[in-house]
Structure formats: C-alpha cells, structure tokens
C-alpha atoms as a PDB file:
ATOM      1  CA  UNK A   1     246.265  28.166  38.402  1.00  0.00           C
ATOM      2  CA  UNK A   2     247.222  29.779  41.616  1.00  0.00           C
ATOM      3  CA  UNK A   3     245.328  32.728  43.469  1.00  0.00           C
ATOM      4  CA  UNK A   4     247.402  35.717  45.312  1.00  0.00           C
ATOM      5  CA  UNK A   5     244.103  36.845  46.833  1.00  0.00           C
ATOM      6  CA  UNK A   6     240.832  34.717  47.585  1.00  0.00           C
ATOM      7  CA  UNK A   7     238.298  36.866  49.337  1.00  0.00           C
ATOM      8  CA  UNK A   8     234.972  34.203  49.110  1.00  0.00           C
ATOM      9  CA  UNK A   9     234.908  30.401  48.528  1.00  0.00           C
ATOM     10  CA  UNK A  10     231.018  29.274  47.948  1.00  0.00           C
ATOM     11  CA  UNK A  11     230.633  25.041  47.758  1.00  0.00           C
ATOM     12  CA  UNK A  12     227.671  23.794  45.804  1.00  0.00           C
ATOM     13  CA  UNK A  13     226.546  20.293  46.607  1.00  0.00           C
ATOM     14  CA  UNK A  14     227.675  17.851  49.188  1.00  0.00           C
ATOM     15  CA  UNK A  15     230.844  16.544  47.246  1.00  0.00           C
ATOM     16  CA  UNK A  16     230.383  12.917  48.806  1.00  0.00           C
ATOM     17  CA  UNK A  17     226.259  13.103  48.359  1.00  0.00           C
ATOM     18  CA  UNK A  18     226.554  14.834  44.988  1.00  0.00           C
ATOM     19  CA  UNK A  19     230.344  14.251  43.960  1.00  0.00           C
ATOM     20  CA  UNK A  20     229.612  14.837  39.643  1.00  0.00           C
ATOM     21  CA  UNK A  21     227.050  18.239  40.615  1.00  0.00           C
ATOM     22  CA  UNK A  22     229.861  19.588  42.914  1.00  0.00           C
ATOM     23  CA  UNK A  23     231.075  23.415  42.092  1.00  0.00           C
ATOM     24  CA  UNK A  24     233.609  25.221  44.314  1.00  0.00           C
ATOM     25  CA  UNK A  25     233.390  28.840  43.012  1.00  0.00           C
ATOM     26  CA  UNK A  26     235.661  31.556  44.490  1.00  0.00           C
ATOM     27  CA  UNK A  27     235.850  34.989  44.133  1.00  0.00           C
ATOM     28  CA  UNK A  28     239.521  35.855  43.631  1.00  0.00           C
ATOM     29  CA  UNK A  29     241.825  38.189  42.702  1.00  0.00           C
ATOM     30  CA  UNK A  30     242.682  41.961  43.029  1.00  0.00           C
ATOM     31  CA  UNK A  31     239.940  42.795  40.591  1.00  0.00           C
ATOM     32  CA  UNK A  32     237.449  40.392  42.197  1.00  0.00           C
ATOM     33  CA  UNK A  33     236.955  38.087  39.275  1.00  0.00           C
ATOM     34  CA  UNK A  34     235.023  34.283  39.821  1.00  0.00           C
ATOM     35  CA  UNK A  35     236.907  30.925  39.651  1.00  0.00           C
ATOM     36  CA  UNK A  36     235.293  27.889  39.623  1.00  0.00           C
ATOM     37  CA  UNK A  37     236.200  23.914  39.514  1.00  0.00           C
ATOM     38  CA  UNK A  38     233.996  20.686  39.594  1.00  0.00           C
ATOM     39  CA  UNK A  39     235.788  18.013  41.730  1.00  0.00           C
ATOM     40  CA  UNK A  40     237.650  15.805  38.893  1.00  0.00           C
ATOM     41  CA  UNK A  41     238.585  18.983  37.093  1.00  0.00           C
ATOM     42  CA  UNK A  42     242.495  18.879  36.754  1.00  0.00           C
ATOM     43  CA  UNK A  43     242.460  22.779  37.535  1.00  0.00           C
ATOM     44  CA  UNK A  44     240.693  26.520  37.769  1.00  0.00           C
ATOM     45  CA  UNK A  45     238.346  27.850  35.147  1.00  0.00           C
ATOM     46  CA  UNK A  46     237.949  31.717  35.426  1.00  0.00           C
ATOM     47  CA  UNK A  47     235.094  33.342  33.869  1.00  0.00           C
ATOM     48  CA  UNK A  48     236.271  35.596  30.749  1.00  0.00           C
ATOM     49  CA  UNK A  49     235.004  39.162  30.637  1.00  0.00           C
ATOM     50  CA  UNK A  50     232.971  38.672  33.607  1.00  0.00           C
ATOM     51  CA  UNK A  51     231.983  41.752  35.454  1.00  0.00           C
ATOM     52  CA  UNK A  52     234.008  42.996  38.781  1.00  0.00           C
ATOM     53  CA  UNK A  53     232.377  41.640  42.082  1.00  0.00           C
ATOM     54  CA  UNK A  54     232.142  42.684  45.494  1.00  0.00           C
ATOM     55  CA  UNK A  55     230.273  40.011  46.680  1.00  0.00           C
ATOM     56  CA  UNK A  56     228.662  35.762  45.634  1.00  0.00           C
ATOM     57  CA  UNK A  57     226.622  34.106  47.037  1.00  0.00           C
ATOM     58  CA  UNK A  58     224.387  31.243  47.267  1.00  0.00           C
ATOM     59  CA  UNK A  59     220.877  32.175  47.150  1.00  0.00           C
ATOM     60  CA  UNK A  60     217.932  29.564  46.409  1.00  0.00           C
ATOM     61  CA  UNK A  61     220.481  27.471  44.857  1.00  0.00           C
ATOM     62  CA  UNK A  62     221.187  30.291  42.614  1.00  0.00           C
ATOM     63  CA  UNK A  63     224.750  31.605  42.389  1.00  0.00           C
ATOM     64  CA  UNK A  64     224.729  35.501  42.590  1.00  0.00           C
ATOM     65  CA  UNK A  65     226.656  38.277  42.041  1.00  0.00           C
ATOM     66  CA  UNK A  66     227.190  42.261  42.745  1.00  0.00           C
ATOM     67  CA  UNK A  67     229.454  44.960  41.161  1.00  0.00           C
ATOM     68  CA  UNK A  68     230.251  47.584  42.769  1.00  0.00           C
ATOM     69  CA  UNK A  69     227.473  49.922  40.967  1.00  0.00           C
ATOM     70  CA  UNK A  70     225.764  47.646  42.529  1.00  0.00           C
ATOM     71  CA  UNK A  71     224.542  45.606  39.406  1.00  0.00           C
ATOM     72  CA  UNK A  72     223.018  41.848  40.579  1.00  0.00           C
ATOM     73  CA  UNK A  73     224.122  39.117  38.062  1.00  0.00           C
ATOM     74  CA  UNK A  74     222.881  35.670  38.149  1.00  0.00           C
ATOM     75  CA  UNK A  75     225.776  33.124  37.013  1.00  0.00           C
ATOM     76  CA  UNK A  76     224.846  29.843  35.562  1.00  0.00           C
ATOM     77  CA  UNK A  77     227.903  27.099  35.623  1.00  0.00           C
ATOM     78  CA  UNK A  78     226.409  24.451  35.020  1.00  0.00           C
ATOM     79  CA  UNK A  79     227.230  23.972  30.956  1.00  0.00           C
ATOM     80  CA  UNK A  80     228.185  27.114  28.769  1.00  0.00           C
ATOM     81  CA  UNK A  81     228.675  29.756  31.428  1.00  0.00           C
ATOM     82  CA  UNK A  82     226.203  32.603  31.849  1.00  0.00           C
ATOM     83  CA  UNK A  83     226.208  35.951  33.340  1.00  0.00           C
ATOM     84  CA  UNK A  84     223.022  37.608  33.497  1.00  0.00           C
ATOM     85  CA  UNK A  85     221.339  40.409  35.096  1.00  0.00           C
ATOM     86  CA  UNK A  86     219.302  40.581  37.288  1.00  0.00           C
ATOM     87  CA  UNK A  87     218.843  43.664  38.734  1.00  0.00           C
ATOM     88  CA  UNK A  88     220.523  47.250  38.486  1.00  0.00           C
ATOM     89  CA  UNK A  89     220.261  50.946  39.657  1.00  0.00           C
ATOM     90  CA  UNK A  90     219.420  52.183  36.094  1.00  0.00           C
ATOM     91  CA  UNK A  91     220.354  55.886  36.077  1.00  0.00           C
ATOM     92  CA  UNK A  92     221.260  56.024  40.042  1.00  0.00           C
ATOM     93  CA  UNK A  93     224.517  54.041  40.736  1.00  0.00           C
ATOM     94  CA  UNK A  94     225.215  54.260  44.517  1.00  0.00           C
ATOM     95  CA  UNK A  95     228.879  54.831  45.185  1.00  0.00           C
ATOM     96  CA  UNK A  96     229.819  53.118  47.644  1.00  0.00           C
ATOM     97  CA  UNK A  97     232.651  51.162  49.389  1.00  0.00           C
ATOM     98  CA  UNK A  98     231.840  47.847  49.623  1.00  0.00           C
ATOM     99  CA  UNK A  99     228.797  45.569  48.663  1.00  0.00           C
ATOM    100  CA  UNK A 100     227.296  42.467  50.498  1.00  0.00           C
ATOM    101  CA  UNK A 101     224.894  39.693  49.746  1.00  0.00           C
ATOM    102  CA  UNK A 102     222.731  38.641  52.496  1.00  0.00           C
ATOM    103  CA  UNK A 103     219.791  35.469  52.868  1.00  0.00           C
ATOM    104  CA  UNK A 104     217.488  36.774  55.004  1.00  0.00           C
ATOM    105  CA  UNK A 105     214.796  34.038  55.576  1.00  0.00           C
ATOM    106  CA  UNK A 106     214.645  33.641  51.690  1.00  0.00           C
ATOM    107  CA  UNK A 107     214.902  36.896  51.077  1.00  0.00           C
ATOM    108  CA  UNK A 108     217.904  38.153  49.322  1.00  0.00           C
ATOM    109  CA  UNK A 109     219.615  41.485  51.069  1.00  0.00           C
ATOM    110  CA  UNK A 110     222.400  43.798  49.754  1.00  0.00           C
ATOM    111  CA  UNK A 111     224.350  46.087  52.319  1.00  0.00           C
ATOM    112  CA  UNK A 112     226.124  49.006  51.045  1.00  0.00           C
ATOM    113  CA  UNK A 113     228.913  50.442  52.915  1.00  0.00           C
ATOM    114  CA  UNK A 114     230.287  54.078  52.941  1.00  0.00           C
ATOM    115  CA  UNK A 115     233.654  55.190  53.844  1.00  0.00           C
ATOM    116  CA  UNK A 116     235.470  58.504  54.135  1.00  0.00           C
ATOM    117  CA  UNK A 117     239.085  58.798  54.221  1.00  0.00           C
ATOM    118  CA  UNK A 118     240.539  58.985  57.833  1.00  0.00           C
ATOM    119  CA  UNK A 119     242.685  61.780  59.609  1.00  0.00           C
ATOM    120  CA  UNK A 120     245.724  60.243  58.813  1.00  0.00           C
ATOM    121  CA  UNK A 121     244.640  59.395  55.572  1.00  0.00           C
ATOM    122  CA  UNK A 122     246.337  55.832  55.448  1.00  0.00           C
ATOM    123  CA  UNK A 123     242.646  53.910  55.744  1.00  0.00           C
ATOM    124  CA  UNK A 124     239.372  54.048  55.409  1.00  0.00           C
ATOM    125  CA  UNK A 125     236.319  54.885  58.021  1.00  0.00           C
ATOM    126  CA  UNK A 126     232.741  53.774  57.835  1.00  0.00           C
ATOM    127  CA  UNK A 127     230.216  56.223  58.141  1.00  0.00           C
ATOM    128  CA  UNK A 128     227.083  54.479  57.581  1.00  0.00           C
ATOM    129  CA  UNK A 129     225.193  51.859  55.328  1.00  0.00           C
ATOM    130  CA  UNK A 130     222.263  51.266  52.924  1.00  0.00           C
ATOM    131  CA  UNK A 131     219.839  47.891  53.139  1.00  0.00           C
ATOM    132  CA  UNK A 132     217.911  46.975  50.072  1.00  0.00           C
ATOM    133  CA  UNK A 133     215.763  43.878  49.513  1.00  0.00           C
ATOM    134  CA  UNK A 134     215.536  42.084  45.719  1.00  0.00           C
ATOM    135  CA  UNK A 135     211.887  42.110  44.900  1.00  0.00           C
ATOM    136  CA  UNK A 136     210.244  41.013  41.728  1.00  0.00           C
ATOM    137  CA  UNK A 137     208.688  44.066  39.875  1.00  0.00           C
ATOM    138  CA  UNK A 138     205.643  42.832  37.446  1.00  0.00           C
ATOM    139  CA  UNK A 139     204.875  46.219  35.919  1.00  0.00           C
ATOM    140  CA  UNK A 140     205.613  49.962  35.231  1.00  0.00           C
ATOM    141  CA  UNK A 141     204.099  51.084  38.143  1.00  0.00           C
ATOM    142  CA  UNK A 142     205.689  48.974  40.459  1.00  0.00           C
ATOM    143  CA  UNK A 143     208.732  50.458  39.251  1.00  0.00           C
ATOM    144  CA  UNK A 144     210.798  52.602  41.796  1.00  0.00           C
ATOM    145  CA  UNK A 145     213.244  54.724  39.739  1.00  0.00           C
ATOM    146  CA  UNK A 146     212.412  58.333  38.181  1.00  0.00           C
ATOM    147  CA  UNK A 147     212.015  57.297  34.991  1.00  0.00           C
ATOM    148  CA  UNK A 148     209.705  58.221  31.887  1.00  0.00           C
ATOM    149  CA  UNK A 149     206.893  55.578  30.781  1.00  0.00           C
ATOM    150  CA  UNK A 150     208.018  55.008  27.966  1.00  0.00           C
ATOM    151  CA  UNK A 151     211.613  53.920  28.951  1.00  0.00           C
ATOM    152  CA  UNK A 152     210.287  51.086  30.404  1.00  0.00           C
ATOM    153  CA  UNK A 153     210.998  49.274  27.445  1.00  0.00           C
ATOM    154  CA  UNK A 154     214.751  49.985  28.424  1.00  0.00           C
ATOM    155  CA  UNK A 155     214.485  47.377  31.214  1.00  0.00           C
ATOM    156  CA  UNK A 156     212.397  45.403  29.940  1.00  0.00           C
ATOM    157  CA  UNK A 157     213.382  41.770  31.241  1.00  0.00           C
ATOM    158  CA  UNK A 158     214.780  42.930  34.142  1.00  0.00           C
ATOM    159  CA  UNK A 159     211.736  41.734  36.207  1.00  0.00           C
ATOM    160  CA  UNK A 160     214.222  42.711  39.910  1.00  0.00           C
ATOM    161  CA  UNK A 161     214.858  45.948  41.874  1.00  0.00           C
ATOM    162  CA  UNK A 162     216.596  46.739  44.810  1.00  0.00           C
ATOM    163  CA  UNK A 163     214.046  48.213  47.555  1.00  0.00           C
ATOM    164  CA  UNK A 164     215.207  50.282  50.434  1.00  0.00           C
ATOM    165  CA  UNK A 165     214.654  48.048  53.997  1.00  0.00           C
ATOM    166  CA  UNK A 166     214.890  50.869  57.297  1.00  0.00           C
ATOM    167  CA  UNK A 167     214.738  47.888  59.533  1.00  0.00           C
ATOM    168  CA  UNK A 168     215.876  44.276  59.946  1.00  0.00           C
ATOM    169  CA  UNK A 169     213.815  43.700  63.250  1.00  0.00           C
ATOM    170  CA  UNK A 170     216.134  41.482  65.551  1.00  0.00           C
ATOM    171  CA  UNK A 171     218.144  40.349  63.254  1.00  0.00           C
ATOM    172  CA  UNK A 172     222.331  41.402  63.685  1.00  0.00           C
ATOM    173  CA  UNK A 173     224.960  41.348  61.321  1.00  0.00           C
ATOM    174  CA  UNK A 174     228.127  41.162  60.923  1.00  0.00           C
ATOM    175  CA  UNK A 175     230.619  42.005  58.119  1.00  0.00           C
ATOM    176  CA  UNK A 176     234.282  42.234  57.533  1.00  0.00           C
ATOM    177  CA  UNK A 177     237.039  40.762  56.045  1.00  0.00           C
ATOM    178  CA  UNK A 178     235.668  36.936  56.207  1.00  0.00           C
ATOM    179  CA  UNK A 179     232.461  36.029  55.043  1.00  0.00           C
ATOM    180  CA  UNK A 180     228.901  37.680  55.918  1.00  0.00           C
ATOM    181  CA  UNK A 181     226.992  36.200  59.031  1.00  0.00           C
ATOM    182  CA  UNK A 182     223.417  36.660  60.247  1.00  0.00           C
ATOM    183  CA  UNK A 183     221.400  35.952  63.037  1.00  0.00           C
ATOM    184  CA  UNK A 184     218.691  36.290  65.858  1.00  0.00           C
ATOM    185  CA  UNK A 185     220.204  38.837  68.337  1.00  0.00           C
ATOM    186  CA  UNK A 186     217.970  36.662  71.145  1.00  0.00           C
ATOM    187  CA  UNK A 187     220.536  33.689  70.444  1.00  0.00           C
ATOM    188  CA  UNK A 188     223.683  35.211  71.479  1.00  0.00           C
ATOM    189  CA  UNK A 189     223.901  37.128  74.949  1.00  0.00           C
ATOM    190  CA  UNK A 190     225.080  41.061  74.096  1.00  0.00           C
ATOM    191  CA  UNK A 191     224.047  41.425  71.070  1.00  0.00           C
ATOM    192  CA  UNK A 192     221.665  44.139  70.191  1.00  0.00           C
ATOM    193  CA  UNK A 193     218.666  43.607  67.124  1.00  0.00           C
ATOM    194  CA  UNK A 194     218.520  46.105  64.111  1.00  0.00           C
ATOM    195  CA  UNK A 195     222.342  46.388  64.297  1.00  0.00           C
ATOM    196  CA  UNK A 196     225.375  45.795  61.898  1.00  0.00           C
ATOM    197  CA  UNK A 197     228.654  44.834  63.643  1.00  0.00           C
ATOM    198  CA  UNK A 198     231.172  45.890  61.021  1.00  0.00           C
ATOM    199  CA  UNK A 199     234.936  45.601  60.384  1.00  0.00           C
ATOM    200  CA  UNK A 200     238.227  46.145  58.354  1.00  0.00           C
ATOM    201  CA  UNK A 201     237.476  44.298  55.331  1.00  0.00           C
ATOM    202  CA  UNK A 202     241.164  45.991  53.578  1.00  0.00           C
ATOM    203  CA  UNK A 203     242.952  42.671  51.975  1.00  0.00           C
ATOM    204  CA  UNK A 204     245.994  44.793  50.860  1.00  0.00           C
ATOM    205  CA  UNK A 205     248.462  46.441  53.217  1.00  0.00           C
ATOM    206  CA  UNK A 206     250.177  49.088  51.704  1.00  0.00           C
ATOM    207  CA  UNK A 207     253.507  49.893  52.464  1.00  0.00           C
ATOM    208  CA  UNK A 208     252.991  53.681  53.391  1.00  0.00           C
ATOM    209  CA  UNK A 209     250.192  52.330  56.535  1.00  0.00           C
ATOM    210  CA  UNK A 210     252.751  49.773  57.836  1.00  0.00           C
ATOM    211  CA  UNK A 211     254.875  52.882  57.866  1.00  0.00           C
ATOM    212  CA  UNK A 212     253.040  55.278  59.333  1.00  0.00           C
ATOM    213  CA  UNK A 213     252.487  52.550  62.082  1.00  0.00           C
ATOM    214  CA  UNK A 214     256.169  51.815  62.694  1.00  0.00           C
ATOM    215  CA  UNK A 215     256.432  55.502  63.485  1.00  0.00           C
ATOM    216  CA  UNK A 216     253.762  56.824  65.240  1.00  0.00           C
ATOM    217  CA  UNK A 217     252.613  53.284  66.834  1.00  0.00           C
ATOM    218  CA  UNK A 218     248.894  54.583  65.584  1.00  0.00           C
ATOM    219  CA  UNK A 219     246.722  53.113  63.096  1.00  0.00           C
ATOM    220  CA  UNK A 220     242.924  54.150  62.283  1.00  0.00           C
ATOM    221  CA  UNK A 221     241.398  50.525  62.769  1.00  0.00           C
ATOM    222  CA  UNK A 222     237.687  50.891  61.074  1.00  0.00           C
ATOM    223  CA  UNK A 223     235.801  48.755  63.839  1.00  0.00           C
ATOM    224  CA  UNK A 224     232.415  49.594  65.506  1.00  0.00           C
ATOM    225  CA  UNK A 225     228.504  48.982  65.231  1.00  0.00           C
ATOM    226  CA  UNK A 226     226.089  50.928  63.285  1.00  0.00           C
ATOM    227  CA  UNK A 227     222.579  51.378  64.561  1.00  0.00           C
ATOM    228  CA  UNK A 228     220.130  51.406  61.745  1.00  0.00           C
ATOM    229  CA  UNK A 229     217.654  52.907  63.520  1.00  0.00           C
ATOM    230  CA  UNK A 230     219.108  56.350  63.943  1.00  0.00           C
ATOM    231  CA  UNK A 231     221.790  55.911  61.590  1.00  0.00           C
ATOM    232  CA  UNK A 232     224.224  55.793  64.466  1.00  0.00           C
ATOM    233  CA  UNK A 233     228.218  54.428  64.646  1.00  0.00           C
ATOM    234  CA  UNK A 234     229.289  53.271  68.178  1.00  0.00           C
ATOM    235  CA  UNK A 235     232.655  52.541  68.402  1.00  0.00           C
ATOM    236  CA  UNK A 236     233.570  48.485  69.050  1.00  0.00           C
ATOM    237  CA  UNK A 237     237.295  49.281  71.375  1.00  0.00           C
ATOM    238  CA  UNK A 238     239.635  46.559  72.196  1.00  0.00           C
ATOM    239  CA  UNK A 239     241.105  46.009  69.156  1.00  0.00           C
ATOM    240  CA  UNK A 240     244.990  45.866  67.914  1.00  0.00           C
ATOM    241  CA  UNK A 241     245.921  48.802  66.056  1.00  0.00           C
ATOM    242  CA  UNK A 242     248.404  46.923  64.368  1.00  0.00           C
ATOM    243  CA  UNK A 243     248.205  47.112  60.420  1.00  0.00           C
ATOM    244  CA  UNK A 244     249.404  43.042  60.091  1.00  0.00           C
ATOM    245  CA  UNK A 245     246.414  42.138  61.979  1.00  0.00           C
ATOM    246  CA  UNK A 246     243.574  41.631  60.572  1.00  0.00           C
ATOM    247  CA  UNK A 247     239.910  41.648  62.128  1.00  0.00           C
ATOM    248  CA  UNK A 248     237.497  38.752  61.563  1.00  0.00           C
ATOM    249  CA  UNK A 249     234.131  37.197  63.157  1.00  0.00           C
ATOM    250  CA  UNK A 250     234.167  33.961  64.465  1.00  0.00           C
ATOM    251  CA  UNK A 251     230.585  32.599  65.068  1.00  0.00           C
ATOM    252  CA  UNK A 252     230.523  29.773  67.538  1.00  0.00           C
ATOM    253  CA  UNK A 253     228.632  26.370  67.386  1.00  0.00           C
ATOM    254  CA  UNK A 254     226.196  26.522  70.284  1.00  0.00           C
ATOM    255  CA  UNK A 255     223.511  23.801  71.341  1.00  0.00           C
END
C-alpha cells in the first residue's frame, strides 16, 4: 500500500524491547484517514469508515484522535479495531482550521487554529487560537454546554469534555507542518512562556500559489507567535517566501 501524503507517524512500543506489541500508526492521506502495521505484517491496514482526523496521538498509552468538529475518538488496535468517542462539542462545533493534540504533564490539550483568507487570496492567515483541556465530567452539573436536564441522557457515556484553558503558564508551543512540540520556555534562551510559535502547516501546493509567486515574487507565508494572554499575533520575519519551501521546527538535543 503506498501513501501520497503522510502528515503523522506515532510508534507504539520499543520494536526490539516489545517486537510482537509493536504498532506504527500513521495518519495519511488527503482526507486524513489512520494506517497502521505491526512489525511482521506483510503490509498497511487502513481503518474502514473511520472518521476524518486532524490530529493522533499518544496519550497514556492511549491512541487518540480529533476531527475537525473537533470530536475526540479513542482507537483501540490491538484485536478487532475500535473507534470510540470520547468527547465532542454536542450542539457547538467550533469551526476551525486546524486541530492539535497536546500532553501537557498528563494532561491531554487540544489547540484550535483560525484562519482567514489572505489579501492575495492564494493562502491562509492565522488569526488566533482556542486551548481546551479533556476533563472527566461525573455528572449533569458538571456539564459545560447549554443544554436541557433532561438531554443528558443524550450523552450519556460520554464521561469527557473539552474545557477552555486562558493560560499555559511557561509552557511554549510550537505547531506547523511537522509534528507538535512542547516545552519549558526557561530551557531554551528566547523563548517567551504562555506563547504558541505557529507555522504553515499547507501539505498541498496548488498550482495557482506557485503562480502567483513566479509573477509577483510574493507569497503570504503564515508564520508568527500568538500571545495567549492578550490574544495577540507578532509576526516571526526571516522566512522564504517561496511556495516550495516549507516551514518546520527542529527541536535540538541539549544536555
């Protein structure tokens, strides 16, 4: 089975600890779909009718999942495959951009981006995000959406709900087109707490952007730092404009 897009690759297990436990899963595909293989499978196993995903990960040695809505779906590989969820917005889908999965000293995260179309209307520009943290809710009134009493029956055995964070102390993160990193802003000189270093996360280049760079030798490159404080974008500079390049994080080993 081969793969024209793989946005996430997740490894379960130490394959030469744990060689018969060991999953690769991967998030692949145009339509964000999961693939998975154990190490003497022969080839890929995709998961049939399985939700669209913006984002896995490992969580508690649990493998997760969000849609775009943003629905949370706990996947279970280990003998018949199951989807389940975990955790929704009920009656108030958020629609936004993109969706990412964050461990946050054991607690599970999800960013929401929002983008507006830019000026020359060939990409996309951030304008802010949304935090939420899962927590368990154990009865109606620890429920946090507008609904009736007695529609609490409706979710019934969905015991999860996102909660809005305003704040993730000193804590900084970045996002973009590789996978989502975290850490102590007093470990790495420059960077400031409570931010979110963001950028292009765009896996297809369309033909009409490689265009409109050929000819004008200007491309809106969606780079830059929001402050969740104040709800702030400062722009990141330095940065090729070029459409063919893309931007990723690279975290460094240090000592």
């Amino acid at each position: 089975m081969k793969f024209r897009i793989v946005n996430k690759v997740l490894l379960f297990s130490d394959p030469v600890e744990d060689p018969d436990n060991c999953i690769v899963v991967a998030l692949v595909s145009a339509v964000c779909t999961i693939a998975y293989c154990r190490i003497k499978d022969k080839k890929w196993k995709e998961i049939d009718d399985s939700p669209c995903f913006s984002d896995i990960i490992k969580h508690n040695n649990v493998l997760y999942g969000v849609t775009f809505l943003p629905d949370l779906f706990a996947i279970d590989l280990t003998g018949d495959v199951k989807v389940t969820l975990v955790a929704c917005f009920c009656r108030f889908p958020r629609p936004c951009t993109e969706c990412y999965l964050m461990d946050s000293f054991g607690k599970l995260l999800l960013l929401l981006k929002f983008s507006r179309v830019s000026d020359d209307r060939y990409s996309l520009i951030t304008y802010k995000f949304e935090i939420f943290e899962l927590k368990e809710v154990l009865s109606f009134s620890d429920y946090d959406h507008d609904i009736e009493e007695d529609e609490w029956e409706h979710v019934d055995g969905i015991r999860y709900q996102w909660f809005e964070v305003k704040s993730i102390g000193n804590q900084v993160v970045f996002i973009g087109y590789n996978q989502t990193v975290w850490f102590d802003s007093h470990r790495y000189l420059g960077c400031k707490a409570n931010r979110i270093y963001f950028a292009d996360c765009d896996i297809e280049i369309d033909a009409q952007r490689v265009t409109s760079w050929f000819r004008n030798k200007s491309y809106s490159r969606d780079v830059g730092i929001y402050h969740i404080d104040d709800d702030r974008i400062e722009p990141f500079p330095g940065f090729s404009t070029c459409p063919h390049a893309q931007t990723v994080w690279l975290s460094p080993i240090i000592q």
